[in-house]
PDB file of N, CA and C in Angstrom:
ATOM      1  N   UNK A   1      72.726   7.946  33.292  1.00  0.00           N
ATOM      2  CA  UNK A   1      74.009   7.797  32.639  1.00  0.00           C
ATOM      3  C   UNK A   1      73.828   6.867  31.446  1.00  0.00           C
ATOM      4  N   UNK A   2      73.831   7.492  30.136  1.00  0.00           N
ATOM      5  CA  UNK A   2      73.818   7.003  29.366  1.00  0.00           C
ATOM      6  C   UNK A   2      75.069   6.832  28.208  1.00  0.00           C
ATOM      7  N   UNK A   3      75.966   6.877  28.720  1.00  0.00           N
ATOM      8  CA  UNK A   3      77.362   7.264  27.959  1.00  0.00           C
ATOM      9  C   UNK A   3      78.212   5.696  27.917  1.00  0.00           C
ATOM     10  N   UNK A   4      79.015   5.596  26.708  1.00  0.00           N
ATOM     11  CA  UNK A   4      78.990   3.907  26.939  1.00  0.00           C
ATOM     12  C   UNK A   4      80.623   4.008  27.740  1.00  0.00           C
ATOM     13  N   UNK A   5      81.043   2.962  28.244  1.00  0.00           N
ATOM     14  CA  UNK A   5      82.547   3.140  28.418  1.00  0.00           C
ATOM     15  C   UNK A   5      83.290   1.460  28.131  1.00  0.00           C
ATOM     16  N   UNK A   6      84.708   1.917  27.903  1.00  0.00           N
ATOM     17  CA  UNK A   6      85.029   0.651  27.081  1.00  0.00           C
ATOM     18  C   UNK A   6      86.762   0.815  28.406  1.00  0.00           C
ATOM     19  N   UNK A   7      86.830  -0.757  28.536  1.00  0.00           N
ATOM     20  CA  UNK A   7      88.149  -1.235  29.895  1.00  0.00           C
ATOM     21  C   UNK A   7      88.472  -2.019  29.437  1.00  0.00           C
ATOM     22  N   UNK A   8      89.574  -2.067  30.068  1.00  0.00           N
ATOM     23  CA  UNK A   8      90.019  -3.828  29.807  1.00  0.00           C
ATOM     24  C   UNK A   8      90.749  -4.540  31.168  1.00  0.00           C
ATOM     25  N   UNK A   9      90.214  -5.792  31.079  1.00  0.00           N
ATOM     26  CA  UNK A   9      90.471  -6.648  32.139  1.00  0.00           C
ATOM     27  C   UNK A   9      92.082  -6.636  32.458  1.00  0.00           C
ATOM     28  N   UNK A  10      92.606  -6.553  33.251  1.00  0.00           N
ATOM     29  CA  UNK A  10      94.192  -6.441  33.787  1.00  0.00           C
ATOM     30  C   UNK A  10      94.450  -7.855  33.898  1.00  0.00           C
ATOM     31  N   UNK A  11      96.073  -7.841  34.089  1.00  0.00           N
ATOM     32  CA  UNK A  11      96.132  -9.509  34.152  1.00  0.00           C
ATOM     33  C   UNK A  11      95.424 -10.212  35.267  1.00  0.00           C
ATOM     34  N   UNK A  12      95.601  -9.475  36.079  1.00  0.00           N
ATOM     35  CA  UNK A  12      95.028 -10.610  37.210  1.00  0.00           C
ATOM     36  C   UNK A  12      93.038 -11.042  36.608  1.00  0.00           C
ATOM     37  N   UNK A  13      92.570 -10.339  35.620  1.00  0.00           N
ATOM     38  CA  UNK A  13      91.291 -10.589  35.215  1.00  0.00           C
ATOM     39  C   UNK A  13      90.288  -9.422  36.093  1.00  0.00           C
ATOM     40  N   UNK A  14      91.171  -8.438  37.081  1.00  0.00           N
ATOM     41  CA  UNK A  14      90.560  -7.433  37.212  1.00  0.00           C
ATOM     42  C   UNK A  14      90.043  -6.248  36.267  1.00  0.00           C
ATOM     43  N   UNK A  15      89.128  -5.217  37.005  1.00  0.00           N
ATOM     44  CA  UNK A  15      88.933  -3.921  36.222  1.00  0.00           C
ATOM     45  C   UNK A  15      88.251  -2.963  37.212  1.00  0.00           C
ATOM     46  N   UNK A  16      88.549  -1.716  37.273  1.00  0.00           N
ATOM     47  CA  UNK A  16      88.546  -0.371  37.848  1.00  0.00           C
ATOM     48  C   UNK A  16      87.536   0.227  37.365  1.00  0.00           C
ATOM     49  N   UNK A  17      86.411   0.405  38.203  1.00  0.00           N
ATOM     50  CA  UNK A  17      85.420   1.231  37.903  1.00  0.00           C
ATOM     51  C   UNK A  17      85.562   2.903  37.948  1.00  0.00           C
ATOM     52  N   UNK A  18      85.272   3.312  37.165  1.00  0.00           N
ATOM     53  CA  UNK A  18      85.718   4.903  36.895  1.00  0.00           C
ATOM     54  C   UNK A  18      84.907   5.671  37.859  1.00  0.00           C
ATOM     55  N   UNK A  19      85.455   6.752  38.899  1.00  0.00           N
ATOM     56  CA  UNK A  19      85.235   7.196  39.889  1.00  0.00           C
ATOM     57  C   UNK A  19      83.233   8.290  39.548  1.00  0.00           C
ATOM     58  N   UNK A  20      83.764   8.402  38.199  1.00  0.00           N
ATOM     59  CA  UNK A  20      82.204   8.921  38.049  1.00  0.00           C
ATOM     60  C   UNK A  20      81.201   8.284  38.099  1.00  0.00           C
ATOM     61  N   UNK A  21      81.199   6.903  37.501  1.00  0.00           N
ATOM     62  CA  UNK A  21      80.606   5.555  38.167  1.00  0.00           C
ATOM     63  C   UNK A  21      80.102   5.811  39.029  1.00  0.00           C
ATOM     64  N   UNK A  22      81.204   5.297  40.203  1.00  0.00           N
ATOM     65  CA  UNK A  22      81.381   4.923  41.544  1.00  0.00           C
ATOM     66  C   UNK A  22      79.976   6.367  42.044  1.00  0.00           C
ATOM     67  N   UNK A  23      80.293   7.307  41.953  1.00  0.00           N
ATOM     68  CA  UNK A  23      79.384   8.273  42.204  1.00  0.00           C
ATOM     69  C   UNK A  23      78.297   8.407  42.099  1.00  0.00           C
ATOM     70  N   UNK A  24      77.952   8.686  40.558  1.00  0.00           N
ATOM     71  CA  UNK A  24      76.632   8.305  40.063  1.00  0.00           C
ATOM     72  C   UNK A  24      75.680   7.156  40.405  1.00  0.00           C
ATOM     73  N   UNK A  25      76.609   5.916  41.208  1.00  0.00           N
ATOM     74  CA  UNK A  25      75.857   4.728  41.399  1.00  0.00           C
ATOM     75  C   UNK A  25      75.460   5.030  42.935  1.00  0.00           C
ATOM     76  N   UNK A  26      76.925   5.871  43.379  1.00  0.00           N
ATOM     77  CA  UNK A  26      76.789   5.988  45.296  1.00  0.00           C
ATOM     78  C   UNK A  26      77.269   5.016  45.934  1.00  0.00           C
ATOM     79  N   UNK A  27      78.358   4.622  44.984  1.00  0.00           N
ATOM     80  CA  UNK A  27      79.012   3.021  45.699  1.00  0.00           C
ATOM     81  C   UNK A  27      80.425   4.105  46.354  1.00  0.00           C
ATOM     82  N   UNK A  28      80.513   3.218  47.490  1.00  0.00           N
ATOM     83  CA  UNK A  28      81.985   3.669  48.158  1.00  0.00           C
ATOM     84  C   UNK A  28      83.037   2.444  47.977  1.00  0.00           C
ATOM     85  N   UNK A  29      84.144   3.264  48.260  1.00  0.00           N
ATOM     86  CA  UNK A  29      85.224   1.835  48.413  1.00  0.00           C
ATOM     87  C   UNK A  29      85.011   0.942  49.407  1.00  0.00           C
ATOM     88  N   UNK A  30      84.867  -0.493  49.419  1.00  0.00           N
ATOM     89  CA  UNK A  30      84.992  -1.618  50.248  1.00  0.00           C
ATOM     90  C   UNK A  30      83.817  -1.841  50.477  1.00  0.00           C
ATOM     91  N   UNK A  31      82.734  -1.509  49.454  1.00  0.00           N
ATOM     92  CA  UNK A  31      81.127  -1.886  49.889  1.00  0.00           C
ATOM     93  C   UNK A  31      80.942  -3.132  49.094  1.00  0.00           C
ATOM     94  N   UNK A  32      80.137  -3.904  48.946  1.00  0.00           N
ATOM     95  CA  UNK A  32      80.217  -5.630  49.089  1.00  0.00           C
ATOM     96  C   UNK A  32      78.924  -5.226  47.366  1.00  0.00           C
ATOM     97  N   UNK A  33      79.552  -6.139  46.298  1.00  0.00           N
ATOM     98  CA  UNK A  33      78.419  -6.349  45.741  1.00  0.00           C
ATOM     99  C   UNK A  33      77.911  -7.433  44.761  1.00  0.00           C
ATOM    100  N   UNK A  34      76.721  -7.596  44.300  1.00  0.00           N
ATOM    101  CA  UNK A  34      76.702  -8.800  43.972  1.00  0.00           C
ATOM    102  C   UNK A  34      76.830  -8.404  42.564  1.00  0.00           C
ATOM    103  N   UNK A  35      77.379  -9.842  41.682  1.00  0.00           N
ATOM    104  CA  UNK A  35      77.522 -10.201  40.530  1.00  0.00           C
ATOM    105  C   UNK A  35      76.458 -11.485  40.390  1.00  0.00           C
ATOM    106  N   UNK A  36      75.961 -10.693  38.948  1.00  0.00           N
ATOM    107  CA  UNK A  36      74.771 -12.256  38.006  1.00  0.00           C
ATOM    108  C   UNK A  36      75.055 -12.481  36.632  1.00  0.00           C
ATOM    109  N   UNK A  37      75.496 -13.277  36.578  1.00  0.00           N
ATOM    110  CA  UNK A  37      75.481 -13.781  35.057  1.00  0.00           C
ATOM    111  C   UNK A  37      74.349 -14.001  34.008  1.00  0.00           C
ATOM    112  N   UNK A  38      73.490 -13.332  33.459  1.00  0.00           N
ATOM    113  CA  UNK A  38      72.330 -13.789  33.202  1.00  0.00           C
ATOM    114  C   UNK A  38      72.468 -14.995  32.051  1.00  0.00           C
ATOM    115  N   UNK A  39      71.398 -15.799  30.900  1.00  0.00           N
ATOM    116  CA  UNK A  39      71.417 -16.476  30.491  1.00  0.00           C
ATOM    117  C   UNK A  39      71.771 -15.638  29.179  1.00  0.00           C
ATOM    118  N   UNK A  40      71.448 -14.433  28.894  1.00  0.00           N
ATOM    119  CA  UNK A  40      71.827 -13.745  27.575  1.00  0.00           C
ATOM    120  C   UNK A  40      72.839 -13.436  27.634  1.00  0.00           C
ATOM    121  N   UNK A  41      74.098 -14.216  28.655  1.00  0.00           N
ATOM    122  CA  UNK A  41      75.500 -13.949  29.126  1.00  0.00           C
ATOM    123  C   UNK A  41      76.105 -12.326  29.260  1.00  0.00           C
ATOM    124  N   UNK A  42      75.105 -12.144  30.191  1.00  0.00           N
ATOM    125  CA  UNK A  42      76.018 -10.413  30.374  1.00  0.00           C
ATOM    126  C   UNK A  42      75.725 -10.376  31.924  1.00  0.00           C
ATOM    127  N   UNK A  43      76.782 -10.151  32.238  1.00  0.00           N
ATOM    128  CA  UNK A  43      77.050  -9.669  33.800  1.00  0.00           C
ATOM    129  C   UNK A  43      76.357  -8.221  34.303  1.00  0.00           C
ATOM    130  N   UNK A  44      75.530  -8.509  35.701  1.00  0.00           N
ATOM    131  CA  UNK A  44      74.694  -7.744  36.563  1.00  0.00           C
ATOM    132  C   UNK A  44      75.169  -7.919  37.639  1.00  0.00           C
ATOM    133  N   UNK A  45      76.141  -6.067  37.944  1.00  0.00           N
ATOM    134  CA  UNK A  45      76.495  -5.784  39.273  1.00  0.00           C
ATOM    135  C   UNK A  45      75.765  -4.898  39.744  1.00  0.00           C
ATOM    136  N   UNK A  46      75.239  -5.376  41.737  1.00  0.00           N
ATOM    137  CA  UNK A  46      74.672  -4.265  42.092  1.00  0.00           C
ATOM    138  C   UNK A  46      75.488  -4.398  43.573  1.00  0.00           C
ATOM    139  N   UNK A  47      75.197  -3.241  43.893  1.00  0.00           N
ATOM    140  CA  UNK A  47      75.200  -3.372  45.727  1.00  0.00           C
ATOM    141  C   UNK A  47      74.865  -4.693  46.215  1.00  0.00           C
ATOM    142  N   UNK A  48      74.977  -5.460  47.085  1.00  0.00           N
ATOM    143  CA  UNK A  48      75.071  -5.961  48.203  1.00  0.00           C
ATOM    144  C   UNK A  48      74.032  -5.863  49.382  1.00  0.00           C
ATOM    145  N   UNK A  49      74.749  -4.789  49.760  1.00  0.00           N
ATOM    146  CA  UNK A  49      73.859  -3.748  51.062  1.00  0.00           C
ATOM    147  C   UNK A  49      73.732  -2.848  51.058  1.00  0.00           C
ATOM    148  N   UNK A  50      72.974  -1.920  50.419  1.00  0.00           N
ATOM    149  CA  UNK A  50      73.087  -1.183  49.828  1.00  0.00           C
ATOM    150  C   UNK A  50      73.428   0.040  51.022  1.00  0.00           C
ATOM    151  N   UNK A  51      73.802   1.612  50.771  1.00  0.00           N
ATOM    152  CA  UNK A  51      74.595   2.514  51.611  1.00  0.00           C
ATOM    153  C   UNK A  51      73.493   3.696  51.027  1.00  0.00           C
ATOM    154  N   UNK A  52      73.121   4.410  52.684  1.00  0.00           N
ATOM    155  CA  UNK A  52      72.161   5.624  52.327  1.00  0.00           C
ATOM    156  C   UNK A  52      73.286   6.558  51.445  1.00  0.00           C
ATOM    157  N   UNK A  53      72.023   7.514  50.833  1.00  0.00           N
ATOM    158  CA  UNK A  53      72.898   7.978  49.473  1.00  0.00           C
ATOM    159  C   UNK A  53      73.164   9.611  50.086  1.00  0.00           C
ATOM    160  N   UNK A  54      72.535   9.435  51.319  1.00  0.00           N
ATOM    161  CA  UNK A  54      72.484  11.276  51.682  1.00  0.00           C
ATOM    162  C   UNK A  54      74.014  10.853  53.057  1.00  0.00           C
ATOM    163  N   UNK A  55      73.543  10.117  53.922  1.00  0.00           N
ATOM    164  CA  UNK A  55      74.607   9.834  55.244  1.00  0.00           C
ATOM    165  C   UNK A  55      75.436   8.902  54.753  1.00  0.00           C
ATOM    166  N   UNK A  56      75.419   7.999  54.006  1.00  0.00           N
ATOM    167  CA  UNK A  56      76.467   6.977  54.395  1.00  0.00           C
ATOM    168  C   UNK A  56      76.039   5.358  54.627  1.00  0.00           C
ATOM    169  N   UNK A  57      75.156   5.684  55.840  1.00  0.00           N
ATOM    170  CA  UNK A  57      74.562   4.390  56.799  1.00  0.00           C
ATOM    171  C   UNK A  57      74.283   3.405  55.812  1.00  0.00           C
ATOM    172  N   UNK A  58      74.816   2.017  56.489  1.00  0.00           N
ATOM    173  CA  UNK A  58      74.175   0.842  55.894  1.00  0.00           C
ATOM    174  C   UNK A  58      73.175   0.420  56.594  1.00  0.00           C
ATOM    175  N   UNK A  59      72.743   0.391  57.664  1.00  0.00           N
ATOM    176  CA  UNK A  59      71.799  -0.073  58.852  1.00  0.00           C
ATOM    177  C   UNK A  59      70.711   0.051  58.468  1.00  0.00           C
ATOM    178  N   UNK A  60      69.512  -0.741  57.954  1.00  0.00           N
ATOM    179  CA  UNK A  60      68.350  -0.063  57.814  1.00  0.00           C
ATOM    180  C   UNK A  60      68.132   0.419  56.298  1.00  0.00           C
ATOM    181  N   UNK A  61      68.680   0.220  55.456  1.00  0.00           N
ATOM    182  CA  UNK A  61      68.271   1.024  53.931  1.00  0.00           C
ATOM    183  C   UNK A  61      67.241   0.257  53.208  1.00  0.00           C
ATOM    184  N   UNK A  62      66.676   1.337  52.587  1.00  0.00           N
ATOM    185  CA  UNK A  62      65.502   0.537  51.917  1.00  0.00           C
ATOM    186  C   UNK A  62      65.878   0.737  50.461  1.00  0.00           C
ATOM    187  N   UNK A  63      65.862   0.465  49.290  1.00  0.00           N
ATOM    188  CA  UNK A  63      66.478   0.956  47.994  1.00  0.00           C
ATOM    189  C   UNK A  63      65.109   1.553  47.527  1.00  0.00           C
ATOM    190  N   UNK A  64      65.219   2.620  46.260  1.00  0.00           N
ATOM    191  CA  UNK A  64      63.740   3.727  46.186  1.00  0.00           C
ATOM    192  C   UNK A  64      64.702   3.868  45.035  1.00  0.00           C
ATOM    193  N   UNK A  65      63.643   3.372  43.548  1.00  0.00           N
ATOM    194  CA  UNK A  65      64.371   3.873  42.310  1.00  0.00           C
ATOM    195  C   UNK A  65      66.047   3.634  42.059  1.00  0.00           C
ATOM    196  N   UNK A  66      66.424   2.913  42.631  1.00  0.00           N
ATOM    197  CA  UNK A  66      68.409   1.909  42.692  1.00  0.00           C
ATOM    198  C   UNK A  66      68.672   2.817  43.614  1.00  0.00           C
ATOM    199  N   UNK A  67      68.159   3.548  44.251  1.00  0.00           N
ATOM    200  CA  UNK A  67      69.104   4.541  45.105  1.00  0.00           C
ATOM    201  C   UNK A  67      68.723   3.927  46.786  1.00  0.00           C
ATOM    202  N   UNK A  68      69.989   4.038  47.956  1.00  0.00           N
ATOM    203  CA  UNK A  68      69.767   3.458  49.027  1.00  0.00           C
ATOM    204  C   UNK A  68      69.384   4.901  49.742  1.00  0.00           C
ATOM    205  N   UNK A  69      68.490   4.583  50.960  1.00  0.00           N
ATOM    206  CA  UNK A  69      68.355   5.474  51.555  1.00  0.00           C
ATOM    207  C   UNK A  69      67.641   4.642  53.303  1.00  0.00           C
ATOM    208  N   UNK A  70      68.394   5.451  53.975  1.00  0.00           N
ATOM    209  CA  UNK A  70      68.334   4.646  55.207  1.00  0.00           C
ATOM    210  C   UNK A  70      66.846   5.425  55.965  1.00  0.00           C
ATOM    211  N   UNK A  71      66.518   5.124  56.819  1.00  0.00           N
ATOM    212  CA  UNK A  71      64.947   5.333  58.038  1.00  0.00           C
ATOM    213  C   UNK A  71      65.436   6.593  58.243  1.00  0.00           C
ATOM    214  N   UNK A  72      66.324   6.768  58.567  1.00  0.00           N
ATOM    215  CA  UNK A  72      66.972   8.553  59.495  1.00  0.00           C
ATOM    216  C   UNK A  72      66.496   9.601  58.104  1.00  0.00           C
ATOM    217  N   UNK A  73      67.284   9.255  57.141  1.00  0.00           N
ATOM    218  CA  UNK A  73      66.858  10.165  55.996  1.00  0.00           C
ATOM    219  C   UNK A  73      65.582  10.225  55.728  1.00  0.00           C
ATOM    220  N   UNK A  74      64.670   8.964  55.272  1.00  0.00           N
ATOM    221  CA  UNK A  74      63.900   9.134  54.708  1.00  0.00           C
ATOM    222  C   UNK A  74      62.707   9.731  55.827  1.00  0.00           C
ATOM    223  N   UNK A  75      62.910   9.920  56.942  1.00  0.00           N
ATOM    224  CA  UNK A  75      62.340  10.759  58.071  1.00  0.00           C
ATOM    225  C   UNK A  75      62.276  11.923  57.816  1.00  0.00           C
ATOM    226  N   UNK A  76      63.516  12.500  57.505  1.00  0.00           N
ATOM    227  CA  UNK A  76      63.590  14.127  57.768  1.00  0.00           C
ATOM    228  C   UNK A  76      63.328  14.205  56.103  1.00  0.00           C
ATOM    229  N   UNK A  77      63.640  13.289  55.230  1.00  0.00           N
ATOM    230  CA  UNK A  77      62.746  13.665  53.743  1.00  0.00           C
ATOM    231  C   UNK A  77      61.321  13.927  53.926  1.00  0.00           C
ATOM    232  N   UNK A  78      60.482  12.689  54.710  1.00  0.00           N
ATOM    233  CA  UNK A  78      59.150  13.052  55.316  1.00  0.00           C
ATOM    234  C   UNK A  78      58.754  14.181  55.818  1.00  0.00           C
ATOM    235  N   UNK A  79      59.360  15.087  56.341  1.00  0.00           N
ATOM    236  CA  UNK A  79      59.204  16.075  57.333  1.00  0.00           C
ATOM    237  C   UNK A  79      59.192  17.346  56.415  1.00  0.00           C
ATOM    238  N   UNK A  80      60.658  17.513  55.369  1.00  0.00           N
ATOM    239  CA  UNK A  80      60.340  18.331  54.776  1.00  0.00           C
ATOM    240  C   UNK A  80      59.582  18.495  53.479  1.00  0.00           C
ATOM    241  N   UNK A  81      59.068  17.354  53.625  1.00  0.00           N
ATOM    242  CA  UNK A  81      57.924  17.660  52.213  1.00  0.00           C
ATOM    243  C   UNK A  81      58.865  17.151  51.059  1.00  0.00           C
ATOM    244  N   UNK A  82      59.545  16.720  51.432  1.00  0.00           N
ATOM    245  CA  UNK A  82      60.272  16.179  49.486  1.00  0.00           C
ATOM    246  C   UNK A  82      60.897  17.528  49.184  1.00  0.00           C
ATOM    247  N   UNK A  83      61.139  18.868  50.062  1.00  0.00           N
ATOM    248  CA  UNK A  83      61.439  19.474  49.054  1.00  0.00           C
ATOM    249  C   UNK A  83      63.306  19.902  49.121  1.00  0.00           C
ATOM    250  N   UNK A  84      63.698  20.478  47.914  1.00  0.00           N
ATOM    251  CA  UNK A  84      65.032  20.360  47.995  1.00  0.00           C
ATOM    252  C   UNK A  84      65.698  21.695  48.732  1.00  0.00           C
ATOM    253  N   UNK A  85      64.809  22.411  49.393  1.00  0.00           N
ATOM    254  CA  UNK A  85      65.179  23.906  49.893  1.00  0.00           C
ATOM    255  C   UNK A  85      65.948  23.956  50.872  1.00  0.00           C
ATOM    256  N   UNK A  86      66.789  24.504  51.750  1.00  0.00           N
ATOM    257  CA  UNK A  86      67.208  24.601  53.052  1.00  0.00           C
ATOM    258  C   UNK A  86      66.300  24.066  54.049  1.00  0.00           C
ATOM    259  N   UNK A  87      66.955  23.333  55.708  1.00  0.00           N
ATOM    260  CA  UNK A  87      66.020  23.264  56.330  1.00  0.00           C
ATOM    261  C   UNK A  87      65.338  24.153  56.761  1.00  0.00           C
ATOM    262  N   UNK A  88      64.384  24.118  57.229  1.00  0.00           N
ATOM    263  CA  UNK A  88      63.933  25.320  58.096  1.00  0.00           C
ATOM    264  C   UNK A  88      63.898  25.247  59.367  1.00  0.00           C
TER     265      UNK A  88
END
């Protein structure tokens, strides 16, 4: 995602992440995440804990390229060879 997007802070000093976001990142509602301020003053949000990107599960995720993916998945990813076909 390389597309820029422009918000503005609400009074309370909130702002609404746009649901394509939310997707593209694989964040759900009410998942926990951290904020960093760096020294070149620009804010870095990520996950928290991060949430497998195929089930759901938080239990167990390992992150692979920003993406979460929990032991159960990355099992049956093992099994079928990486590939994207039906199971068999």
């Amino acid at each position: 995602m390389a597309e820029k997007m422009y918000k503005k802070l609400n009074k309370r000093g909130g702002m609404s992440i746009p649901a394509s976001v939310r997707r593209e990142m694989g964040w759900e509602p009410e998942d926990a995440m951290e904020l960093e301020v760096t020294q070149d003053n620009r804010l870095v949000m990520k996950q928290y804990q991060p949430r497998c990107v195929f089930c759901g599960e938080m239990e167990g995720v390992v992150t692979i390229s920003g993406k979460g993916i929990c032991k159960g998945c990355l099992a049956i990813a093992a099994r079928k060879g990486g590939t994207d076909g039906p199971e068999r």
